[in-house]
N, C-alpha and C. Protein backbone atom coordinates (compact mmCIF):
# COMPACT_ATOMS: atom_id res chain seq x y z
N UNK A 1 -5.96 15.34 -34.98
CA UNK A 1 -7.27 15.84 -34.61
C UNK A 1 -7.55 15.44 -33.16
N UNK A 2 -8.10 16.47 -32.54
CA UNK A 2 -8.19 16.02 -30.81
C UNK A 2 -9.39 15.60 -30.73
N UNK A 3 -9.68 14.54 -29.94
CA UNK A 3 -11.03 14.49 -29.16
C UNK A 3 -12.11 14.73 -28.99
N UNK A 4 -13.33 14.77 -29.25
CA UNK A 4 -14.21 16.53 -28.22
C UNK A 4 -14.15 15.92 -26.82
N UNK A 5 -14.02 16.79 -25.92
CA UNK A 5 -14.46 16.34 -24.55
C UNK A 5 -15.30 15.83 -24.40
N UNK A 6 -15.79 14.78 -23.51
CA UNK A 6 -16.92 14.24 -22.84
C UNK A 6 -17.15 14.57 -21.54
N UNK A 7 -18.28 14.82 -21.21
CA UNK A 7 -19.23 14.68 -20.11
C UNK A 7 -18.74 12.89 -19.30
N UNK A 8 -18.24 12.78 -18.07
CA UNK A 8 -17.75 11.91 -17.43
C UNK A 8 -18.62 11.44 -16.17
N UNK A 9 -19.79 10.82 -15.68
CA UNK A 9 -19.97 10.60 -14.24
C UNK A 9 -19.99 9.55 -13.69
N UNK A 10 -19.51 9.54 -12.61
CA UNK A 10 -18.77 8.79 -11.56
C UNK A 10 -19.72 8.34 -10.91
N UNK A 11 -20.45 7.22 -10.58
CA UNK A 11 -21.54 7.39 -9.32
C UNK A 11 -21.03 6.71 -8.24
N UNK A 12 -20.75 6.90 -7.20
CA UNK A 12 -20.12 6.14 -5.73
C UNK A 12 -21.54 5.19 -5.04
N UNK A 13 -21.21 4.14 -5.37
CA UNK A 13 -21.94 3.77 -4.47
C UNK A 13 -21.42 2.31 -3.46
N UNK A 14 -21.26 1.55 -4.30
CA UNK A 14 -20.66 0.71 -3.15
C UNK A 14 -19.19 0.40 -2.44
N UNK A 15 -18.36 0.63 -3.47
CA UNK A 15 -17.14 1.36 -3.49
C UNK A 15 -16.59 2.59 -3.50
N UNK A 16 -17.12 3.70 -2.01
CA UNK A 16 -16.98 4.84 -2.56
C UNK A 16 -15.87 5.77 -2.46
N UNK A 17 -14.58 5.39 -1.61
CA UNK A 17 -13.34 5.69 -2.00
C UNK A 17 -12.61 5.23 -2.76
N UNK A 18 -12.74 4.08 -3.18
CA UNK A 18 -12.50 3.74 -4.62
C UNK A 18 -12.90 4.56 -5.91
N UNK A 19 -14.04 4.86 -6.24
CA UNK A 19 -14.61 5.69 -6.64
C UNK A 19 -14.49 7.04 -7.05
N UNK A 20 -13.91 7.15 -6.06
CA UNK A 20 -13.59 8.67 -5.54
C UNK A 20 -11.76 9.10 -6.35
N UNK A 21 -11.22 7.60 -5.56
CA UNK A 21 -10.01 8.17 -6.02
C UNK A 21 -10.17 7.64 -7.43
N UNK A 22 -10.93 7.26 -8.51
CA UNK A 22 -11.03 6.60 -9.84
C UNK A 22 -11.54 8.15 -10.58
N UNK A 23 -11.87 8.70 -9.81
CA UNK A 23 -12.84 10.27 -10.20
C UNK A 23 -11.61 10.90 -10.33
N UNK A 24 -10.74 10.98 -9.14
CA UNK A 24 -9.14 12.02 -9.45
C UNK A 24 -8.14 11.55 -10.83
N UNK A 25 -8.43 9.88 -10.80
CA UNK A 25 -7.61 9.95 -12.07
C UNK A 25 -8.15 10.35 -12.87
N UNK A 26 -9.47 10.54 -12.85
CA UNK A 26 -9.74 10.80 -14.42
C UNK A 26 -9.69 12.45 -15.08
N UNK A 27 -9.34 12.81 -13.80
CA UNK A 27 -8.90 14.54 -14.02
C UNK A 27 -8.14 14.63 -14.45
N UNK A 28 -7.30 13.45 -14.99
CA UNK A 28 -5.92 14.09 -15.94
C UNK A 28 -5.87 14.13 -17.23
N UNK A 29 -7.64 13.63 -17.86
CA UNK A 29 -7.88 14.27 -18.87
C UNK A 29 -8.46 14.90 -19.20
N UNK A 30 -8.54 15.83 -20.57
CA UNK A 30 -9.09 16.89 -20.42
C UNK A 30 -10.76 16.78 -20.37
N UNK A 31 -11.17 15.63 -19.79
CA UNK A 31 -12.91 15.70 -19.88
C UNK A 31 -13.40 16.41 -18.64
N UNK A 32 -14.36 16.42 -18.78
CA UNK A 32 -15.24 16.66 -17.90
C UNK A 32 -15.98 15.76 -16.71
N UNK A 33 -15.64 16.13 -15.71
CA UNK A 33 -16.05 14.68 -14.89
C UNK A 33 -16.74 15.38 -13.18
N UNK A 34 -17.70 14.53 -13.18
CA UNK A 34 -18.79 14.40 -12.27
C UNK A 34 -18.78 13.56 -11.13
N UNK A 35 -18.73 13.50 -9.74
CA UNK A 35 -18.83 12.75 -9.02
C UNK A 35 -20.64 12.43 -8.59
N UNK A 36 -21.26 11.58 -8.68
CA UNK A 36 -22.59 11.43 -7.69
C UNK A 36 -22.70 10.44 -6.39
N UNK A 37 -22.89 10.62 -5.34
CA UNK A 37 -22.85 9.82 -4.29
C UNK A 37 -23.60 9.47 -3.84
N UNK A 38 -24.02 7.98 -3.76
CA UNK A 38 -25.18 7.30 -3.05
C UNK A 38 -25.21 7.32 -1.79
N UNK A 39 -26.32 7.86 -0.98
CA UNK A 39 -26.44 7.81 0.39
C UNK A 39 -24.84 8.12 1.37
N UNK A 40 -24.10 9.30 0.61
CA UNK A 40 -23.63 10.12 1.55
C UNK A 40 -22.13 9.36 1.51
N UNK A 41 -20.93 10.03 1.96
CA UNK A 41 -19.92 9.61 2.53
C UNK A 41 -19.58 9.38 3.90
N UNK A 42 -18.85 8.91 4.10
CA UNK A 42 -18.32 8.90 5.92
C UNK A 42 -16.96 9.88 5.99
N UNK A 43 -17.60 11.07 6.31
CA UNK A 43 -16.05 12.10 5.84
C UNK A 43 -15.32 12.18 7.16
N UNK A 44 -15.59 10.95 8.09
CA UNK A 44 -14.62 10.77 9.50
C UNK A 44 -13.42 10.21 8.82
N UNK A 45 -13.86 9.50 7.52
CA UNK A 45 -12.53 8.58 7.18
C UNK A 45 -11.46 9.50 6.46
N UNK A 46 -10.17 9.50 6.89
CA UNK A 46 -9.20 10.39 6.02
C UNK A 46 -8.86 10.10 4.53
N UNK A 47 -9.25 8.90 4.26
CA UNK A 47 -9.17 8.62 2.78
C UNK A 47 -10.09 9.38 1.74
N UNK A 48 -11.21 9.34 2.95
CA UNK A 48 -12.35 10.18 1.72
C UNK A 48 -11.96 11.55 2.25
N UNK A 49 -11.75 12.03 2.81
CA UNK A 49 -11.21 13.80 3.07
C UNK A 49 -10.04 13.65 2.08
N UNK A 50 -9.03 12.53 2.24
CA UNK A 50 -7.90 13.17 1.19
C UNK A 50 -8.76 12.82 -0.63
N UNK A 51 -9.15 11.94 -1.35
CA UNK A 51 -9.72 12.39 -2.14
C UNK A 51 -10.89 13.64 -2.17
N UNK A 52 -11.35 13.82 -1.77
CA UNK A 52 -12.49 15.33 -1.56
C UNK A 52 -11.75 16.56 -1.88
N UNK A 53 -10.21 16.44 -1.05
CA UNK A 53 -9.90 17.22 -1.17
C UNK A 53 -8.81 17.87 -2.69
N UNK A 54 -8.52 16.44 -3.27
CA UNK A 54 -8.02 16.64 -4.44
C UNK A 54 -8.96 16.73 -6.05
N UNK A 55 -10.47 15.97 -5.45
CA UNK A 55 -11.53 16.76 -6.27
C UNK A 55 -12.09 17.68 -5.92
N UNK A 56 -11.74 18.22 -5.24
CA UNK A 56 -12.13 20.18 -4.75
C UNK A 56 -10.91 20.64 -5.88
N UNK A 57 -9.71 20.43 -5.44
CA UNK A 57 -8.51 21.13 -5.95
C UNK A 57 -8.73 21.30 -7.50
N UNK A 58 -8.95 19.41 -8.19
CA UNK A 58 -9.24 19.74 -9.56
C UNK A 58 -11.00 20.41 -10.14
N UNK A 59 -11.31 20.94 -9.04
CA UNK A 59 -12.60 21.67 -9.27
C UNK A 59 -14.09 20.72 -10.14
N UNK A 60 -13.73 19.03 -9.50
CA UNK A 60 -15.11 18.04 -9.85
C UNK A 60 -16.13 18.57 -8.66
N UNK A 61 -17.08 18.59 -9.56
CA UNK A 61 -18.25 18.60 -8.37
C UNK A 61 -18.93 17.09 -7.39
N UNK A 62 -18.77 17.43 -6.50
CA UNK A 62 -18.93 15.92 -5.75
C UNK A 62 -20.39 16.35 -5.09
N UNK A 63 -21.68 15.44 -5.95
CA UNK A 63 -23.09 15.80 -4.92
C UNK A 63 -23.73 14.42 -4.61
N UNK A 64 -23.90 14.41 -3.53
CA UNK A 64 -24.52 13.48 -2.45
C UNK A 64 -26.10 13.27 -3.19
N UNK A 65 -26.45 12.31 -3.51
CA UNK A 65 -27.85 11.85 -4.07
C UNK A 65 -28.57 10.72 -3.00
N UNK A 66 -30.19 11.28 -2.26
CA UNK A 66 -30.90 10.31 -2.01
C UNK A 66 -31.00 9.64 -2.58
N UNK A 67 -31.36 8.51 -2.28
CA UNK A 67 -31.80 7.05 -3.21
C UNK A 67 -33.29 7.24 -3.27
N UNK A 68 -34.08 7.82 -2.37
CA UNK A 68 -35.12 8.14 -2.09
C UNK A 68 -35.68 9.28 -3.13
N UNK A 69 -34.91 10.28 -3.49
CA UNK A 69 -35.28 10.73 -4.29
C UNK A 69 -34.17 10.73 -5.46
N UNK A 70 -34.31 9.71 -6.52
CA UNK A 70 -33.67 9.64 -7.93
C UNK A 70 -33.53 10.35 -8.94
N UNK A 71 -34.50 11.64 -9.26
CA UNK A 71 -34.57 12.46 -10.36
C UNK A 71 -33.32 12.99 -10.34
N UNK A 72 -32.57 13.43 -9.38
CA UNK A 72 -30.71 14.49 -9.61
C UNK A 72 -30.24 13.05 -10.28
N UNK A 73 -29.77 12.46 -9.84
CA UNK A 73 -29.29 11.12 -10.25
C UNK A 73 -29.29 10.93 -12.20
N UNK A 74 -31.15 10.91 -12.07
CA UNK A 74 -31.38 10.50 -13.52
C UNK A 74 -31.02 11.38 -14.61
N UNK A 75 -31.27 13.10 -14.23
CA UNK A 75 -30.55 13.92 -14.59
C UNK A 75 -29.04 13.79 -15.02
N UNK A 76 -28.29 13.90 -14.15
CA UNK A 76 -26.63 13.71 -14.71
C UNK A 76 -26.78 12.49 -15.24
N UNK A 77 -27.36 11.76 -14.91
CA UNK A 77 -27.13 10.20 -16.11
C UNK A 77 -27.88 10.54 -17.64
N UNK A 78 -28.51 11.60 -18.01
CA UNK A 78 -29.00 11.94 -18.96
C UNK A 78 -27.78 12.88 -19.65
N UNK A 79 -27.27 13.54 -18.77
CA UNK A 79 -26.40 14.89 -19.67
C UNK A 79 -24.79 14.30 -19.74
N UNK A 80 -24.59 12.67 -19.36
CA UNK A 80 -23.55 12.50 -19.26
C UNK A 80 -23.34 11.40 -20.84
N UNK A 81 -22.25 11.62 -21.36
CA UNK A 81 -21.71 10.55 -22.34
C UNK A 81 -21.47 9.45 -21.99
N UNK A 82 -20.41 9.24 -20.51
CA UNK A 82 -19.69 7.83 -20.20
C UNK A 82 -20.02 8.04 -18.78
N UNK A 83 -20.93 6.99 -17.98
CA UNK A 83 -20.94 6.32 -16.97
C UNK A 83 -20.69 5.57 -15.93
N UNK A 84 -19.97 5.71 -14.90
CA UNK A 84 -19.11 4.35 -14.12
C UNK A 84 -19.81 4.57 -12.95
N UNK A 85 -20.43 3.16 -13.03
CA UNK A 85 -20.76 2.65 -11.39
C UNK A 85 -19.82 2.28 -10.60
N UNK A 86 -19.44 2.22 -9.47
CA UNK A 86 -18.46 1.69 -8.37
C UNK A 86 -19.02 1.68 -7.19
């Protein structure tokens, strides 16, 4: 008997290429997985362009969240099953 999928989100915040690349592994199962990002990336750095670009490829959505404004945030933390801060 398989699984059901879960709802997966990722929130980046203090570790956020860490994060990021913890978001690509988790595309190798069949869940569903969410990136949210606290106060933005630094996409000068090539580490976060090369993960971005392999959660583009596996089609995660990666959205940038004010801290200032929390409701998107509280949202996906409502529709999600499993949670990881980083």
């Amino acid at each position: 008997m398989s699984d059901p999928v879960k709802n997966v989100l990722m929130i980046a915040r203090h570790k956020k290429v860490e994060a990021l690349r913890m978001a690509t592994g988790l595309t190798l199962l069949d869940d569903l997985i969410r990136v949210a990002v606290i106060d933005g990336l630094d996409r000068a750095d090539p580490e976060v362009e090369l993960q971005l670009e392999s959660l583009d490829f596996a089609e995660v959505p990666v959205v940038e969240i004010d801290p200032a404004q929390p409701a998107g945030l509280a949202e996906l933390i409502l529709q999600s099953d499993m949670v990881y801060v980083v």
